[in-house]
Protein backbone atom coordinates (compact mmCIF):
# COMPACT_ATOMS: atom_id res chain seq x y z
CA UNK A 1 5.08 39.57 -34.83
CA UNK A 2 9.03 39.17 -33.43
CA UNK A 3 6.95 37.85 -30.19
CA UNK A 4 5.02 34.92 -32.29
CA UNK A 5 8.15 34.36 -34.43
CA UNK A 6 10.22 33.76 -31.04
CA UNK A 7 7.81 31.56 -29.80
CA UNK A 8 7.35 29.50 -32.71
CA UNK A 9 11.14 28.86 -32.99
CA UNK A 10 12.04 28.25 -29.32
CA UNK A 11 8.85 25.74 -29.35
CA UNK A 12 10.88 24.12 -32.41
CA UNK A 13 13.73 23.87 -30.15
CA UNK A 14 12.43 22.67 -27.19
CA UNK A 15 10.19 20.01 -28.67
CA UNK A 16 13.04 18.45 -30.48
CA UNK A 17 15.95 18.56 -28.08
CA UNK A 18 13.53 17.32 -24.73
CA UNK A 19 14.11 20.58 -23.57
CA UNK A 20 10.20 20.68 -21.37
CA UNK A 21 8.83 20.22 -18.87
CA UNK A 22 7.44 16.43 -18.43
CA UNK A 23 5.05 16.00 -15.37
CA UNK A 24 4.46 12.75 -13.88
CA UNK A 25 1.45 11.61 -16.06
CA UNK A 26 -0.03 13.20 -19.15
CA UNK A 27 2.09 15.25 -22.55
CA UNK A 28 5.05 17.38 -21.98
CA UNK A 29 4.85 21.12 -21.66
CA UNK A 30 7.73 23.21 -22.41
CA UNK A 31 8.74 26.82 -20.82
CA UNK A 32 7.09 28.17 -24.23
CA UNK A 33 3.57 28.37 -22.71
CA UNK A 34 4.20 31.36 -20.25
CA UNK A 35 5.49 33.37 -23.57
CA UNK A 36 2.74 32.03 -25.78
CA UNK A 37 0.06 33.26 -23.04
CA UNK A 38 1.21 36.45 -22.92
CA UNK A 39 0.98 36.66 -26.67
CA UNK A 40 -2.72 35.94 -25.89
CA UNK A 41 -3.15 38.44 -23.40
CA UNK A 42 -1.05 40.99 -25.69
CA UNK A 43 -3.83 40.10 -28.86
CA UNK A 44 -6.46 40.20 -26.01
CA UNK A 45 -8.02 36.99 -24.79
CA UNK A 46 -12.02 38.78 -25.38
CA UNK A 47 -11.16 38.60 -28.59
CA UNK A 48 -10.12 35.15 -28.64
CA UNK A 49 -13.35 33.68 -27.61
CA UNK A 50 -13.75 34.77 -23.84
CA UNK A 51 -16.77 37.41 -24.57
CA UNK A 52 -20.18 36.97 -24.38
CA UNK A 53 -20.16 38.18 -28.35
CA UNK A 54 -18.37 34.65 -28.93
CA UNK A 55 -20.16 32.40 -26.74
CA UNK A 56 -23.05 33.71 -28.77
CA UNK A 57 -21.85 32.92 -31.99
CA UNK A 58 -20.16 29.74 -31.26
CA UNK A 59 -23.57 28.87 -28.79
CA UNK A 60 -24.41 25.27 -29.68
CA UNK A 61 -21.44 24.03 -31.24
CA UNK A 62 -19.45 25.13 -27.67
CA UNK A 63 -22.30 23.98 -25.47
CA UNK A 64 -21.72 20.20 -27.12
CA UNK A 65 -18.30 19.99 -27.34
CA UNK A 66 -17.81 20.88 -23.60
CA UNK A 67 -20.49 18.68 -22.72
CA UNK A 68 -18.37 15.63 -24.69
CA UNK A 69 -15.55 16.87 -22.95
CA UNK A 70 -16.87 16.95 -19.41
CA UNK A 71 -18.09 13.08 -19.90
CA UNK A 72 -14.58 11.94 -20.95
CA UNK A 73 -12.67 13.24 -18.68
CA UNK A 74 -15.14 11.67 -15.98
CA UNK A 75 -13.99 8.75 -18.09
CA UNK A 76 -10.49 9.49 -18.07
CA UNK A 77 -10.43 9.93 -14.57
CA UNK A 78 -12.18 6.66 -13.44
CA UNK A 79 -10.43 4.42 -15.49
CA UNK A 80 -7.19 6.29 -16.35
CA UNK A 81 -5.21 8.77 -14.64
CA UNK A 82 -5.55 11.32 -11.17
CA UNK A 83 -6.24 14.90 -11.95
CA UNK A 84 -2.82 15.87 -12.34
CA UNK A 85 -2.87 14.11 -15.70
CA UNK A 86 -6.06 15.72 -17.11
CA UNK A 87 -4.81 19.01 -15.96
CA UNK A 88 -1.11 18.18 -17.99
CA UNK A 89 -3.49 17.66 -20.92
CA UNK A 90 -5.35 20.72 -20.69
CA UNK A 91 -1.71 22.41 -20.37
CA UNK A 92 -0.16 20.77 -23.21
CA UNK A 93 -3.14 21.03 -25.56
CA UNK A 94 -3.61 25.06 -24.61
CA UNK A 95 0.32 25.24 -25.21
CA UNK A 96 0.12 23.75 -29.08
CA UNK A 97 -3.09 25.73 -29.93
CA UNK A 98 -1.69 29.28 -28.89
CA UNK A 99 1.71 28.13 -30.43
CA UNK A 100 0.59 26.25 -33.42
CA UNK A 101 -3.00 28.62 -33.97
CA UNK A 102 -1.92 31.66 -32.74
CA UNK A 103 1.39 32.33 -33.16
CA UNK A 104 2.79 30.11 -36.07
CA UNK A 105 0.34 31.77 -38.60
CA UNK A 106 0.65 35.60 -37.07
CA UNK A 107 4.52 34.79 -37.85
CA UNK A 108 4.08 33.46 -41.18
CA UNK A 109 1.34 35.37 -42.44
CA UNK A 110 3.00 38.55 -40.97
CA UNK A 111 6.22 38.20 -42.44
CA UNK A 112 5.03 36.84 -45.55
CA UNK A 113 3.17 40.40 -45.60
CA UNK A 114 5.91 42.18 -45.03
CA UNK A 115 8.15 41.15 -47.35
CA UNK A 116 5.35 41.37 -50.35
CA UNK A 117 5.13 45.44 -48.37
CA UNK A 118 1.57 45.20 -46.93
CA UNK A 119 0.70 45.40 -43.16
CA UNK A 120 1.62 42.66 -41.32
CA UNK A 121 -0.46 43.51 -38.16
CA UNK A 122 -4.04 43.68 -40.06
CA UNK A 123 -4.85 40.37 -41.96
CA UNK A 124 -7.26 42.46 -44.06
CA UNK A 125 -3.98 44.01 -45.70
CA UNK A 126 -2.82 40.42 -46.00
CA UNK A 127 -4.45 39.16 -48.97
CA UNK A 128 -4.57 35.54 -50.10
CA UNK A 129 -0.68 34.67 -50.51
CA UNK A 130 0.26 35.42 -46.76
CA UNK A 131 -3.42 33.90 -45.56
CA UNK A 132 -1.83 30.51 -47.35
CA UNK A 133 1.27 30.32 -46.11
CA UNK A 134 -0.36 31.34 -42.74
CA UNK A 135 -2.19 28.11 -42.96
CA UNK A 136 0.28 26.03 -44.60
CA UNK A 137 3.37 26.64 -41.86
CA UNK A 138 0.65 26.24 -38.86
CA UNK A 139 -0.73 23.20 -39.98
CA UNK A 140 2.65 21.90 -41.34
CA UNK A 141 4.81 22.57 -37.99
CA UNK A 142 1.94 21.35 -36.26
CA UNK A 143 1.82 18.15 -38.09
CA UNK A 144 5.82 17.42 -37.35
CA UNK A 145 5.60 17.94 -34.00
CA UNK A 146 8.02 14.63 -32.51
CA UNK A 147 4.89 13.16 -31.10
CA UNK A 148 2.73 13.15 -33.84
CA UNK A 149 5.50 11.59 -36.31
CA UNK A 150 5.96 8.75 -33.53
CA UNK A 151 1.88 8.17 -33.39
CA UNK A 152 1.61 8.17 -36.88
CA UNK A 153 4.41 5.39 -37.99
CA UNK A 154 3.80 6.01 -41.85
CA UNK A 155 3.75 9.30 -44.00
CA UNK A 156 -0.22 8.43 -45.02
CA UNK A 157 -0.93 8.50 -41.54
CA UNK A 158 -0.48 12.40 -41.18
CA UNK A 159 -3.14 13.44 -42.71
CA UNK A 160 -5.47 12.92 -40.21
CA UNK A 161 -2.67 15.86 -38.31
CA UNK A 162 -3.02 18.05 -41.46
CA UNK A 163 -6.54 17.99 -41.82
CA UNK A 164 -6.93 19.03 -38.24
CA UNK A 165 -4.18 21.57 -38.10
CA UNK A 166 -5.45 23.13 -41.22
CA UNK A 167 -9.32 23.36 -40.17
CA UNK A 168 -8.55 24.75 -36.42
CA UNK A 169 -5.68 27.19 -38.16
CA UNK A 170 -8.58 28.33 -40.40
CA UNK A 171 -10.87 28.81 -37.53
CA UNK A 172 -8.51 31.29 -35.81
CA UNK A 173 -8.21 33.45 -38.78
CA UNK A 174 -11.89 33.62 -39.74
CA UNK A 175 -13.54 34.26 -36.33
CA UNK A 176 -10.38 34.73 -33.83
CA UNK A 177 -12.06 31.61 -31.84
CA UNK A 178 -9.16 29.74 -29.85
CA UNK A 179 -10.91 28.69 -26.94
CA UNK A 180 -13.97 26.03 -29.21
CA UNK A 181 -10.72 24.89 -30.85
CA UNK A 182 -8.73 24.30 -27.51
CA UNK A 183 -11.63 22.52 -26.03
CA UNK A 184 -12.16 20.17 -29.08
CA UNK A 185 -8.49 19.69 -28.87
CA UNK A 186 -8.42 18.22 -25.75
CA UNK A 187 -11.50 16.20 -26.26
CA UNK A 188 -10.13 14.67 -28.76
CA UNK A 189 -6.50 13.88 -27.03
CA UNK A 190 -8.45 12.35 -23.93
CA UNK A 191 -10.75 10.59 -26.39
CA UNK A 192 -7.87 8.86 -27.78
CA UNK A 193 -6.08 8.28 -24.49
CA UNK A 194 -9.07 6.61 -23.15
CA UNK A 195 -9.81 4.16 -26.22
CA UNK A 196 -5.75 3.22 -26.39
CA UNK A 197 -5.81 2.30 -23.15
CA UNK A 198 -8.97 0.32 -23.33
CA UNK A 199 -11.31 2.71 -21.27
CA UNK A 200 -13.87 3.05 -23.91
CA UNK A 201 -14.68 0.55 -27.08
CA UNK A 202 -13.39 1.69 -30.69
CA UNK A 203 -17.05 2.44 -31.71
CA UNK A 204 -17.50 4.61 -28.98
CA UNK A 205 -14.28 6.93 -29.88
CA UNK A 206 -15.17 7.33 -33.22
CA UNK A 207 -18.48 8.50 -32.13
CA UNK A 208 -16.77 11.38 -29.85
CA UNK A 209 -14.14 12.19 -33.34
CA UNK A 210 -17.23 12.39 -35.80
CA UNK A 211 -19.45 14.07 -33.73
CA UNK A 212 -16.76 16.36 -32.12
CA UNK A 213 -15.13 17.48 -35.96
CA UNK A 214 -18.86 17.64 -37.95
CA UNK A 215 -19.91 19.84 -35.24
CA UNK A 216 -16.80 21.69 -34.73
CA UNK A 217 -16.97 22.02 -38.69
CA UNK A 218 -20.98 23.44 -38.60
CA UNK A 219 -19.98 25.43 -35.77
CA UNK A 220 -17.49 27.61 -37.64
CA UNK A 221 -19.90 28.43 -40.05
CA UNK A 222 -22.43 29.77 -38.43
CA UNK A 223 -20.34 31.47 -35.94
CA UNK A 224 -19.02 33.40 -38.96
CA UNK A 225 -22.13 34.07 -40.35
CA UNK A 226 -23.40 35.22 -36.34
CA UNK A 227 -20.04 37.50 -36.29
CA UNK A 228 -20.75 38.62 -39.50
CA UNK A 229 -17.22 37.89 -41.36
CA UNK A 230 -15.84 38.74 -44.36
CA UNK A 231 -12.27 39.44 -43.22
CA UNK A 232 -10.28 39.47 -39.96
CA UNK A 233 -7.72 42.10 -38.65
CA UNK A 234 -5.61 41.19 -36.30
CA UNK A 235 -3.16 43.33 -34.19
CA UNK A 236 -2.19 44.17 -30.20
CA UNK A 237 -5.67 44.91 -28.90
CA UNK A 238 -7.69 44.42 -32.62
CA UNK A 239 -9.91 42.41 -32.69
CA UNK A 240 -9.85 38.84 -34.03
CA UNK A 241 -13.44 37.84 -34.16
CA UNK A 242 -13.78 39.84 -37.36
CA UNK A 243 -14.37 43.69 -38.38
CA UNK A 244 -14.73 45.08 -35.12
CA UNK A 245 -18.41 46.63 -34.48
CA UNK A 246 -18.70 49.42 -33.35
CA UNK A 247 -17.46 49.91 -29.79
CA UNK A 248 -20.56 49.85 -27.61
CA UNK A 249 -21.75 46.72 -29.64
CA UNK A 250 -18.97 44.61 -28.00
CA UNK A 251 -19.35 42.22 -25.52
């Protein structure tokens, strides 16, 4: 929890004083990412998504999404940027979804927990007050991120950053998922890099956003009813995808 916290607020920091790491091409990435990955590793990236138990449960919705994903970044490339862009999206969008998905609701939710005297390492303990503001500091801190207030010009036009900071928040606390979530976020980023810059017609990106979100949105469901989740505990080495099975059911 101090490790998420200290992430979250040195994030803060570095976003809003230009303090990163800005390659030649692509979305800054700030010294944060090193820390936020070993959170990851810490938590234990299996039970993140990379196990054979997630890929199963996730199965059709992942097999889509990185299918959109390969085709525009073969799009991206051709008509946009070299390599070393895609790969400073891929860096920046895994950066914001450990940050803003990982650590910004184990902070809050933890805390939050521990002030009201219940466990702060297993979410099961939580209850529903932490589990909100959980969701409502990820999604919110997500939303105010410098480059989202500058592409959205008006107050109405963060909503669209709510919506999707809320729903891949949620996603992280029911099934522990962060790699469907980092994949649809970086569709989505080149999606919209592709159609600003004229690579692909408006029609065409909306197609990618609506069929990229509905199935994102089916996907979570089913994956939690494949895990078989009715609460999540998380902790160093606990598993996020849910009550843990028993041990030699684990992939």
């Amino acid at each position: 929890m101090p490790l998420a916290a200290a992430i979250v607020a040195a994030e803060a920091y570095e976003v809003w004083t230009g303090a990163g790491w800005r390659p030649d091409a692509g979305v800054a990435v700030t010294p944060v990412l090193p820390a936020a990955v070993l959170l990851a590793t810490l938590v234990g990236w299996r039970t993140l998504g990379f196990s054979a138990r997630h890929l199963r449960a996730w199965g059709e919705c992942a097999a889509c999404t990185a299918a959109l994903l390969v085709i525009v970044s073969a799009v991206f490339l051709v008509r946009v940027g070299p390599p070393r862009a895609l790969f400073s999206f891929l860096a920046g969008a895994t950066e914001e979804e450990l940050v803003f998905r990982l650590a910004a609701p184990l902070a809050a939710g933890g805390i939050t927990a521990w002030i009201r005297r219940r466990s702060p390492v297993d979410l099961t303990a939580w209850g529903t007050g932490p589990r909100i503001v959980a969701l409502t500091v990820a999604s919110v801190s997500f939303t105010v991120a410098p480059g989202h207030l500058a592409q959205a010009g008006a107050v109405w036009r963060l909503v669209p950053f709510v919506a999707l900071g809320l729903l891949l928040s949620y996603v992280v606390l029911r099934t522990g998922n962060v790699v469907v979530g980092l994949i649809l976020h970086v569709l989505l980023n080149l999606s919209t890099v592709c159609y600003l810059t004229g690579s692909i017609p408006r029609a065409a990106w909306a197609l990618v956003v609506i069929v990229a979100l509905a199935g994102y949105a089916r996907g979570v469901e089913r994956a939690g009813r494949r895990l078989g989740l009715v609460a999540v505990a998380v902790g160093v080495g606990a598993d996020l995808g849910g009550l843990s099975p028993p041990r030699s059911d684990r992939s």
